[in-house]
PDB file of N, CA and C in Angstrom:
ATOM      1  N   UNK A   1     -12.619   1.219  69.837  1.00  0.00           N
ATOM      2  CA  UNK A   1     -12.403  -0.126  69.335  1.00  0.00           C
ATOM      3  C   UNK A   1     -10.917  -0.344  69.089  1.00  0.00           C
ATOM      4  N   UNK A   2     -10.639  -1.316  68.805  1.00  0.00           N
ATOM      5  CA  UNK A   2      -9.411  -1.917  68.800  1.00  0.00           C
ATOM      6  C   UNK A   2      -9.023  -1.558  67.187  1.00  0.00           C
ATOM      7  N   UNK A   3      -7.621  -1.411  67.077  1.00  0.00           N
ATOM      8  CA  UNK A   3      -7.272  -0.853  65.922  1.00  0.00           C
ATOM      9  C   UNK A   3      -7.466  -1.793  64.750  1.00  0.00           C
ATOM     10  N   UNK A   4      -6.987  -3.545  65.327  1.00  0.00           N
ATOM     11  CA  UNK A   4      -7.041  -4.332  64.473  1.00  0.00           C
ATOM     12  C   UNK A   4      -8.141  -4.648  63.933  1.00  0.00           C
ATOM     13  N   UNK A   5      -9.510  -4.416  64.769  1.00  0.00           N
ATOM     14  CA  UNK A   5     -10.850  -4.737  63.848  1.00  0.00           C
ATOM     15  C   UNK A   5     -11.623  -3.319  63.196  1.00  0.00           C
ATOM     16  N   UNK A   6     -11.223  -2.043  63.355  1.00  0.00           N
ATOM     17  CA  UNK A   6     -11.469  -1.242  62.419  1.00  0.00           C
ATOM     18  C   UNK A   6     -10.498  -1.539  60.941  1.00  0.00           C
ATOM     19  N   UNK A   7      -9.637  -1.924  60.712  1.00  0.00           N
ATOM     20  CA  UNK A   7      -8.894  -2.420  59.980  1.00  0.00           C
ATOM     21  C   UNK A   7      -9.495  -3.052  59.195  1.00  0.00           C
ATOM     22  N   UNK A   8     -10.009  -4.539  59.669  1.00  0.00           N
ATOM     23  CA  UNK A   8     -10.763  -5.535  58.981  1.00  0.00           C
ATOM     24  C   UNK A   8     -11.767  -5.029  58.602  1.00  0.00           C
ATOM     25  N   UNK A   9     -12.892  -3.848  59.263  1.00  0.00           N
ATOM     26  CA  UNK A   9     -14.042  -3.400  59.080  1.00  0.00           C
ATOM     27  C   UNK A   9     -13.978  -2.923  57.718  1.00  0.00           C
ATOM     28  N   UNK A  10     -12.821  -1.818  57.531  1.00  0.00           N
ATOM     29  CA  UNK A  10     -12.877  -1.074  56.232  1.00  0.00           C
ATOM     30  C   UNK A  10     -12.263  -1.851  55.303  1.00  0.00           C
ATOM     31  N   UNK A  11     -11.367  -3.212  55.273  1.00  0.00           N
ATOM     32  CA  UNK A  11     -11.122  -4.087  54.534  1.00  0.00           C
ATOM     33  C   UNK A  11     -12.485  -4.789  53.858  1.00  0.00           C
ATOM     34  N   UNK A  12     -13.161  -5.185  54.890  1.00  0.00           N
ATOM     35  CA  UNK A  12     -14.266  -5.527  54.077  1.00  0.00           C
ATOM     36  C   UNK A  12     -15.392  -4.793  53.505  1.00  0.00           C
ATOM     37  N   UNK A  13     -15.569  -3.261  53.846  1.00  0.00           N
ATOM     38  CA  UNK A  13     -16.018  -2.336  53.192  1.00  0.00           C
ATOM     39  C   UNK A  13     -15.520  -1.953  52.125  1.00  0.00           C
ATOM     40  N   UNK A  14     -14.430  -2.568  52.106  1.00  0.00           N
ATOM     41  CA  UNK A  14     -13.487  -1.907  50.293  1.00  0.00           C
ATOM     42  C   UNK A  14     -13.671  -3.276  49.741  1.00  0.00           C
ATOM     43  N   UNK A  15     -13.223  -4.643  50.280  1.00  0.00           N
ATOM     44  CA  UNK A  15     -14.057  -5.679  49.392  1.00  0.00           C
ATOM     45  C   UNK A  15     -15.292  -5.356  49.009  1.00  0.00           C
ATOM     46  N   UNK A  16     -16.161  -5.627  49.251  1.00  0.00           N
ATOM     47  CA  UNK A  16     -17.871  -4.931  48.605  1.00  0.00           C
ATOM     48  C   UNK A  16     -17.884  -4.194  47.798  1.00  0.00           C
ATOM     49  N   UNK A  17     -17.410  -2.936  47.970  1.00  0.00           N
ATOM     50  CA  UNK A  17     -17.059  -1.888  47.104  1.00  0.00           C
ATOM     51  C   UNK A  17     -16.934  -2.246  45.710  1.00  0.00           C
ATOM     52  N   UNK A  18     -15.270  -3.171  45.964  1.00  0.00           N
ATOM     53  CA  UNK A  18     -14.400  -3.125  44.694  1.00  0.00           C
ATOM     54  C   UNK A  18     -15.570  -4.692  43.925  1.00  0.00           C
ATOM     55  N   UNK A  19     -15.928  -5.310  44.741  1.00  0.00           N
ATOM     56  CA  UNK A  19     -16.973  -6.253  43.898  1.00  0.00           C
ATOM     57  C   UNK A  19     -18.100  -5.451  43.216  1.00  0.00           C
ATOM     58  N   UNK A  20     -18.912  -4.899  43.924  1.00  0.00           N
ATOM     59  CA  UNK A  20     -19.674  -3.884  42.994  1.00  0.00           C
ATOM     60  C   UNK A  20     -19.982  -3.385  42.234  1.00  0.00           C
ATOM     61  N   UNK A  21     -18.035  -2.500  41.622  1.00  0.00           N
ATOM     62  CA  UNK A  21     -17.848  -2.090  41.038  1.00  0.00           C
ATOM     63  C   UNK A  21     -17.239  -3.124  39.651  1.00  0.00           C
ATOM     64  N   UNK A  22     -16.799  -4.116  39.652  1.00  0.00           N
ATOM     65  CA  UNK A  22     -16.615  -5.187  39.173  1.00  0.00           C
ATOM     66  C   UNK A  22     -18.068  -5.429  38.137  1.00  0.00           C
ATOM     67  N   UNK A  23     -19.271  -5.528  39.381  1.00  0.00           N
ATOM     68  CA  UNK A  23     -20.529  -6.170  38.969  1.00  0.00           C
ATOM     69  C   UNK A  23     -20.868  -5.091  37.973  1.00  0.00           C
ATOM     70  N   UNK A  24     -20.652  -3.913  38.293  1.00  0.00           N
ATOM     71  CA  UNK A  24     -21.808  -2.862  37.180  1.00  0.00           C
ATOM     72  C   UNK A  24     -21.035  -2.594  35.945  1.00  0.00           C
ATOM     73  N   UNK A  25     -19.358  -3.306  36.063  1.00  0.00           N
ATOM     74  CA  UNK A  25     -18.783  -3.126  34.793  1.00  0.00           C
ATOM     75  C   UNK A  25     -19.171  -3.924  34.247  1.00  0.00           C
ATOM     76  N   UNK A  26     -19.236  -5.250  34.701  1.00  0.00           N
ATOM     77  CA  UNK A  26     -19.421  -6.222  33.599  1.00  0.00           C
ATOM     78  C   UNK A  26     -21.168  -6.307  33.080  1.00  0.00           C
ATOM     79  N   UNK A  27     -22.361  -5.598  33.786  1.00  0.00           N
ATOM     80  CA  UNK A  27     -23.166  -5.070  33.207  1.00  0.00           C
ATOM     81  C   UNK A  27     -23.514  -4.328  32.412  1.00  0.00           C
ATOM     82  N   UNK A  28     -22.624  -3.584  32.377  1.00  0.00           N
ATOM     83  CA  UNK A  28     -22.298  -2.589  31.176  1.00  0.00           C
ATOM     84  C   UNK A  28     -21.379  -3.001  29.755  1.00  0.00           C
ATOM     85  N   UNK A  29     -20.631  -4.211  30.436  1.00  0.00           N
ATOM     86  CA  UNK A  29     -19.811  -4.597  29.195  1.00  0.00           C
ATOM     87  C   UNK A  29     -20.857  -6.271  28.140  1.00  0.00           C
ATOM     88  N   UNK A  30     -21.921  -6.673  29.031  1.00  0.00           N
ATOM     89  CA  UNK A  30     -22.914  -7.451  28.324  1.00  0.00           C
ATOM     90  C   UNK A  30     -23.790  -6.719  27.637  1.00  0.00           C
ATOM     91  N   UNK A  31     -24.573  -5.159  28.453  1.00  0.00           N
ATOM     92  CA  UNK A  31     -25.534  -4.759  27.545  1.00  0.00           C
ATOM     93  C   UNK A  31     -25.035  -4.105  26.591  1.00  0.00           C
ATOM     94  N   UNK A  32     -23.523  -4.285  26.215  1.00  0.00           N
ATOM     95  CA  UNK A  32     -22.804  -3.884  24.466  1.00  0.00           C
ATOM     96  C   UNK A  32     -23.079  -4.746  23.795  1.00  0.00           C
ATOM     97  N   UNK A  33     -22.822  -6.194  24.376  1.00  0.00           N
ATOM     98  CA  UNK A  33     -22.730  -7.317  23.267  1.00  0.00           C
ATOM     99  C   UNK A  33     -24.109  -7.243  22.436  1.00  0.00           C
ATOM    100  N   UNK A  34     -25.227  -7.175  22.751  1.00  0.00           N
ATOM    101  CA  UNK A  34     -26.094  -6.550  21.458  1.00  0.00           C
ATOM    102  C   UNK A  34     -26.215  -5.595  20.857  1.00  0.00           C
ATOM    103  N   UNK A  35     -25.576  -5.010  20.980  1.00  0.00           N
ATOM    104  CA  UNK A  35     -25.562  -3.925  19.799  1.00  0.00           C
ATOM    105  C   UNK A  35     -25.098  -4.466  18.502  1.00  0.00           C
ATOM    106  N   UNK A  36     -25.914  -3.555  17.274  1.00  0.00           N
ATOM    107  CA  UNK A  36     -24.787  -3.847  16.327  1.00  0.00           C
ATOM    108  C   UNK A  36     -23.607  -2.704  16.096  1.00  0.00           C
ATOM    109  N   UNK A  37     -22.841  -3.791  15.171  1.00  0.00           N
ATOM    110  CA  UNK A  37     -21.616  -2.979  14.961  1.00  0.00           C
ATOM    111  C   UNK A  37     -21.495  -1.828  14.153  1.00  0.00           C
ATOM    112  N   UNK A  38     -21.009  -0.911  14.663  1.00  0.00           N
ATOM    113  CA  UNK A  38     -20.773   0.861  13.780  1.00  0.00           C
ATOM    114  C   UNK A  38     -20.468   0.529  12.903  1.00  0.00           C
ATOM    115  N   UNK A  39     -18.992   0.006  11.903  1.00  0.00           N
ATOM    116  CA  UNK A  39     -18.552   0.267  11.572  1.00  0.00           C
ATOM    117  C   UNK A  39     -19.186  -0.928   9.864  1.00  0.00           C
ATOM    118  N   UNK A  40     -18.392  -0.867   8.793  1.00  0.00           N
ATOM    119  CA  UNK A  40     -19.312  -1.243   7.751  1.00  0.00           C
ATOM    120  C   UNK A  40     -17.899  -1.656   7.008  1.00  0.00           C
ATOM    121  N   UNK A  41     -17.952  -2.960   6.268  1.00  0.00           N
ATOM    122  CA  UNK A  41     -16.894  -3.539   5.682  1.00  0.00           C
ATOM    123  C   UNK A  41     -17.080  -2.322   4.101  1.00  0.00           C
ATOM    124  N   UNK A  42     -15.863  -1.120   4.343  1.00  0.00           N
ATOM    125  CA  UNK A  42     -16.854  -0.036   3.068  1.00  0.00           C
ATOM    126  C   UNK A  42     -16.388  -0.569   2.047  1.00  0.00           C
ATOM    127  N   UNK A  43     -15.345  -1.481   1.434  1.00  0.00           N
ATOM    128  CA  UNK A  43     -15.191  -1.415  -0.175  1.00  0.00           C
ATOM    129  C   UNK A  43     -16.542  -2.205  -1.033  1.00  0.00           C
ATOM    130  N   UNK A  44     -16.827  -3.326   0.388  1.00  0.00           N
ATOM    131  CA  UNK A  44     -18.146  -4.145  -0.030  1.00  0.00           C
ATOM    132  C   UNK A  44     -19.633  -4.166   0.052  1.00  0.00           C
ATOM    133  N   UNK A  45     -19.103  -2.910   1.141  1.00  0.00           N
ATOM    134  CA  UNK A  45     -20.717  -2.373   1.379  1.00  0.00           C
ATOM    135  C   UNK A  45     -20.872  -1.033   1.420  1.00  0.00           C
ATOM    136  N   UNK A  46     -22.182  -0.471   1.263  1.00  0.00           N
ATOM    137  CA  UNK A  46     -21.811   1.106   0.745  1.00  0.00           C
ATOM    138  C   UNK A  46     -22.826   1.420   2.516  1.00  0.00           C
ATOM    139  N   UNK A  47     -22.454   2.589   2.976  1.00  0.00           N
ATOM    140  CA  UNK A  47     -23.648   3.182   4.186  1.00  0.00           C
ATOM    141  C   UNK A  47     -24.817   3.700   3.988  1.00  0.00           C
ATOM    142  N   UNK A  48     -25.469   3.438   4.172  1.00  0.00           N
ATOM    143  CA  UNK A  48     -26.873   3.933   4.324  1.00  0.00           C
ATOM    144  C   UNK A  48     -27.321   5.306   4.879  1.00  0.00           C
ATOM    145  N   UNK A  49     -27.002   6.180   4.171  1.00  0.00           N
ATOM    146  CA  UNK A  49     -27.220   7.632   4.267  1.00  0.00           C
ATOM    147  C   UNK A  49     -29.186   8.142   4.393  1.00  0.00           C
ATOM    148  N   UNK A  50     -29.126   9.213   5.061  1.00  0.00           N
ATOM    149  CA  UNK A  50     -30.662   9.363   5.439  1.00  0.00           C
ATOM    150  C   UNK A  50     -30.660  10.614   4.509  1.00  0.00           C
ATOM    151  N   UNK A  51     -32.038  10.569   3.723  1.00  0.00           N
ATOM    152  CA  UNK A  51     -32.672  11.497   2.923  1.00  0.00           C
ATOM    153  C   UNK A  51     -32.052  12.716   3.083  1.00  0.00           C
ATOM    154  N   UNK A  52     -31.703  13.099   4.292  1.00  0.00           N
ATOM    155  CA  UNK A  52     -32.373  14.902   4.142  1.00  0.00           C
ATOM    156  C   UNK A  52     -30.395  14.743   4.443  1.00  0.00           C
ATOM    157  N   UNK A  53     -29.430  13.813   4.243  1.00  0.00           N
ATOM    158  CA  UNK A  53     -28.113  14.218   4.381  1.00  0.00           C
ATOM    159  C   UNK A  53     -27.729  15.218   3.361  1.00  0.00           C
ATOM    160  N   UNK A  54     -26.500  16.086   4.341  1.00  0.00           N
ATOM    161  CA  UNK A  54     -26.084  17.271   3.519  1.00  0.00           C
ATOM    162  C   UNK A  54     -24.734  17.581   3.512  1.00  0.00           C
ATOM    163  N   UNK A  55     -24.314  16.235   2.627  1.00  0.00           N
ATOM    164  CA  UNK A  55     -22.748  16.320   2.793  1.00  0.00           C
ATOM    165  C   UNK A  55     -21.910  17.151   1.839  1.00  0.00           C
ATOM    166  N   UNK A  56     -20.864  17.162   1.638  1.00  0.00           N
ATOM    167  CA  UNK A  56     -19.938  18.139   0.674  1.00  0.00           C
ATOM    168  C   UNK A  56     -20.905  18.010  -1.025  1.00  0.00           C
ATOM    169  N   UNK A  57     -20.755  19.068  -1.775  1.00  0.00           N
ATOM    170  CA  UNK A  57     -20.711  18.748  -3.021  1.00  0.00           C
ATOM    171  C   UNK A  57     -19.541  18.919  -3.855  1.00  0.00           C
ATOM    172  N   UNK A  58     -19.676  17.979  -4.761  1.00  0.00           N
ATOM    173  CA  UNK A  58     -18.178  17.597  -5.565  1.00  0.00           C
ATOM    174  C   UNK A  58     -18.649  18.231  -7.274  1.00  0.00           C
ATOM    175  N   UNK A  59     -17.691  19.130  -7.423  1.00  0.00           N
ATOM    176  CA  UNK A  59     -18.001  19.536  -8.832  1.00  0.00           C
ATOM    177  C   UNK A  59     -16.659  19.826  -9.275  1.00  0.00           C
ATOM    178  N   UNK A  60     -16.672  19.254 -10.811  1.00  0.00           N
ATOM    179  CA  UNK A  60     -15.720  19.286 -11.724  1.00  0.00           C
ATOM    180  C   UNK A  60     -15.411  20.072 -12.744  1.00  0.00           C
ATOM    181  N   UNK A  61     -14.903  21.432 -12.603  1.00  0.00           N
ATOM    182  CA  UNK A  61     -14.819  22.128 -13.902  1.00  0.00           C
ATOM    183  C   UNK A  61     -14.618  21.596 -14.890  1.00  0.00           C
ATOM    184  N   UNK A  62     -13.566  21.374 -14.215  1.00  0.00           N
ATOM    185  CA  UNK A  62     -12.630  20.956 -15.980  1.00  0.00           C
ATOM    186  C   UNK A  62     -12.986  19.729 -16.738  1.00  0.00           C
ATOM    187  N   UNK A  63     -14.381  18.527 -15.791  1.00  0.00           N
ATOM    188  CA  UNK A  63     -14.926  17.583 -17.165  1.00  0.00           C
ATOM    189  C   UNK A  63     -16.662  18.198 -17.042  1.00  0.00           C
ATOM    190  N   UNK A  64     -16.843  19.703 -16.735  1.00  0.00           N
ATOM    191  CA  UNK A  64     -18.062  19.553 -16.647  1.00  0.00           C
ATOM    192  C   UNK A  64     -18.151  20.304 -18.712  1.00  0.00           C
ATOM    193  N   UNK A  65     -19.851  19.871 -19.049  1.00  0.00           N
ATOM    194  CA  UNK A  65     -20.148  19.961 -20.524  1.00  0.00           C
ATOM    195  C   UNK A  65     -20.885  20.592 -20.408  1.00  0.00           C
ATOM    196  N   UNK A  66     -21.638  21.351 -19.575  1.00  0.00           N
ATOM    197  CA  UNK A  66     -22.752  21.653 -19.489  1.00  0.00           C
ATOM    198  C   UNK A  66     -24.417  21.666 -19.727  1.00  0.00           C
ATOM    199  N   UNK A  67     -24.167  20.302 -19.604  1.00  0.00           N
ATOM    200  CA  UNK A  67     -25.389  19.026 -19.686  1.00  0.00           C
ATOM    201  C   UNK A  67     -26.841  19.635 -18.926  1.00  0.00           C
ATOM    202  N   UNK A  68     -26.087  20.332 -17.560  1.00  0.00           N
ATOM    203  CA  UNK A  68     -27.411  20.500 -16.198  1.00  0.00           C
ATOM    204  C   UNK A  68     -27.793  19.134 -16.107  1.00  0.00           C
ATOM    205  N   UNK A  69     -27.080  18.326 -15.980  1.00  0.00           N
ATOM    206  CA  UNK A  69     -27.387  17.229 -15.132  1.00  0.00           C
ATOM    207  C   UNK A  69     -27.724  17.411 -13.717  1.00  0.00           C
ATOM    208  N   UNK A  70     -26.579  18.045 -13.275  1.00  0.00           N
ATOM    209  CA  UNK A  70     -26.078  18.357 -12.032  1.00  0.00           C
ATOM    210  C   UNK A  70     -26.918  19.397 -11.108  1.00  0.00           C
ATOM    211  N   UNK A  71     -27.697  20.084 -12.243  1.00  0.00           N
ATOM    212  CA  UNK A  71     -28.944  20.853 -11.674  1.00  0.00           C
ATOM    213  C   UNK A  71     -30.193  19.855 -11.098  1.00  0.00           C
ATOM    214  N   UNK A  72     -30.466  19.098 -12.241  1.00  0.00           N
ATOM    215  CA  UNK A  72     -31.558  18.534 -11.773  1.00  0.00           C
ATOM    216  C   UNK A  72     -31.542  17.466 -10.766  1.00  0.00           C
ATOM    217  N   UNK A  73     -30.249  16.991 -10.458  1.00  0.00           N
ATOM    218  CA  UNK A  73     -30.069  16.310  -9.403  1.00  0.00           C
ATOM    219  C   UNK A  73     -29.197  16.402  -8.202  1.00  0.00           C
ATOM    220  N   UNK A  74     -29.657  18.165  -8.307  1.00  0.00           N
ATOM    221  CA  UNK A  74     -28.750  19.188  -7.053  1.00  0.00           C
ATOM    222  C   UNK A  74     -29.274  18.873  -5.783  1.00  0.00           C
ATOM    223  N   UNK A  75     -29.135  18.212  -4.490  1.00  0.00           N
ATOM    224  CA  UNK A  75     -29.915  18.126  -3.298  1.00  0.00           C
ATOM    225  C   UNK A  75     -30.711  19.595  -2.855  1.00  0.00           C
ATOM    226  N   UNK A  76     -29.744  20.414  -2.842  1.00  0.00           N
ATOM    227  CA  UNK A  76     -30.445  21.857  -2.484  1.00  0.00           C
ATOM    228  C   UNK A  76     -31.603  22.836  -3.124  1.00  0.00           C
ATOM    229  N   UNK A  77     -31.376  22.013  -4.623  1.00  0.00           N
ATOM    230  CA  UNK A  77     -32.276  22.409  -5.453  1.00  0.00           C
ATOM    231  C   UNK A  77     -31.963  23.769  -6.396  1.00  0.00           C
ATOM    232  N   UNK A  78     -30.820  23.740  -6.991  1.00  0.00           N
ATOM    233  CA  UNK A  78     -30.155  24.874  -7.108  1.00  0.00           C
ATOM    234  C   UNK A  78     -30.882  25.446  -8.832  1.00  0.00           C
ATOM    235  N   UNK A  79     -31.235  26.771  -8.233  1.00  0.00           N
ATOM    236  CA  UNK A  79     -32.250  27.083  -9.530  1.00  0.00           C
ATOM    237  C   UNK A  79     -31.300  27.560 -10.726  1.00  0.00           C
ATOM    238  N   UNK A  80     -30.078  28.213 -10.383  1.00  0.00           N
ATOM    239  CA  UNK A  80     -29.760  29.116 -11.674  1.00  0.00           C
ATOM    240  C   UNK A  80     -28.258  28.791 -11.625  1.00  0.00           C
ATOM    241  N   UNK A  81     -27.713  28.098 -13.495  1.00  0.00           N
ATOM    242  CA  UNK A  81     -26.392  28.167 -13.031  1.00  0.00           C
ATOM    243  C   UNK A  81     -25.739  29.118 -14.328  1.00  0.00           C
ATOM    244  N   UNK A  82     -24.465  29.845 -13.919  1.00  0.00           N
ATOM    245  CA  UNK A  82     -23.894  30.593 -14.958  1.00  0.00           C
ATOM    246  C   UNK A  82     -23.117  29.510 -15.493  1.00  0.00           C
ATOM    247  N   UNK A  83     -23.235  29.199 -16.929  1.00  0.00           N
ATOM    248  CA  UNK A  83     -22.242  29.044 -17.541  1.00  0.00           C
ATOM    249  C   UNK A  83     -20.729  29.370 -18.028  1.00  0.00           C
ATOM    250  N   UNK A  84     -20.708  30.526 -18.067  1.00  0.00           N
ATOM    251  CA  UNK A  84     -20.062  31.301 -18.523  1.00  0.00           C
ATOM    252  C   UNK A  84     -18.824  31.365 -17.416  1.00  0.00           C
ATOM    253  N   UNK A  85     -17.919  30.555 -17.423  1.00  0.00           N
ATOM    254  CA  UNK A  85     -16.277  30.311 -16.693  1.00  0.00           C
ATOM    255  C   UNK A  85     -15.700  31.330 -17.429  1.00  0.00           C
TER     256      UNK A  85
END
């Protein structure tokens, strides 16, 4: 074949292409628009943590009184604490 219409051939095989690829982005960039959003306005709203979360624990020597508050509302369930610092 003639050089000039293999030319055009793969010109318009890379048009198609690059439309295509066009089409399945912007399919992908509509089925975002429903989602909701990650992120959470935090000073006004607090996150919604799931039951069995097991994040850091925060303990205070130096204002603890030794109440066992902190026992009975240990997530892990912590049976025995020494007093004695």
């Amino acid at each position: 074949m003639f050089p000039m219409v293999t030319e055009f051939m793969n010109y318009g095989k890379q048009t198609i292409r690059a439309a295509r690829y066009i089409g399945q982005s912007f399919i992908i960039t509509l089925s975002h628009t429903n989602r909701l959003p990650v992120t959470i306005q935090y000073p006004y709203e607090k996150s919604i943590t799931s039951e069995r979360f097991r994040g850091r624990i925060h303990f205070e020597f130096d204002k603890c009184i030794a109440c066992e508050v902190c026992v009975r509302v240990c997530p892990i369930d912590l049976p025995i604490v020494d007093w004695k610092f």
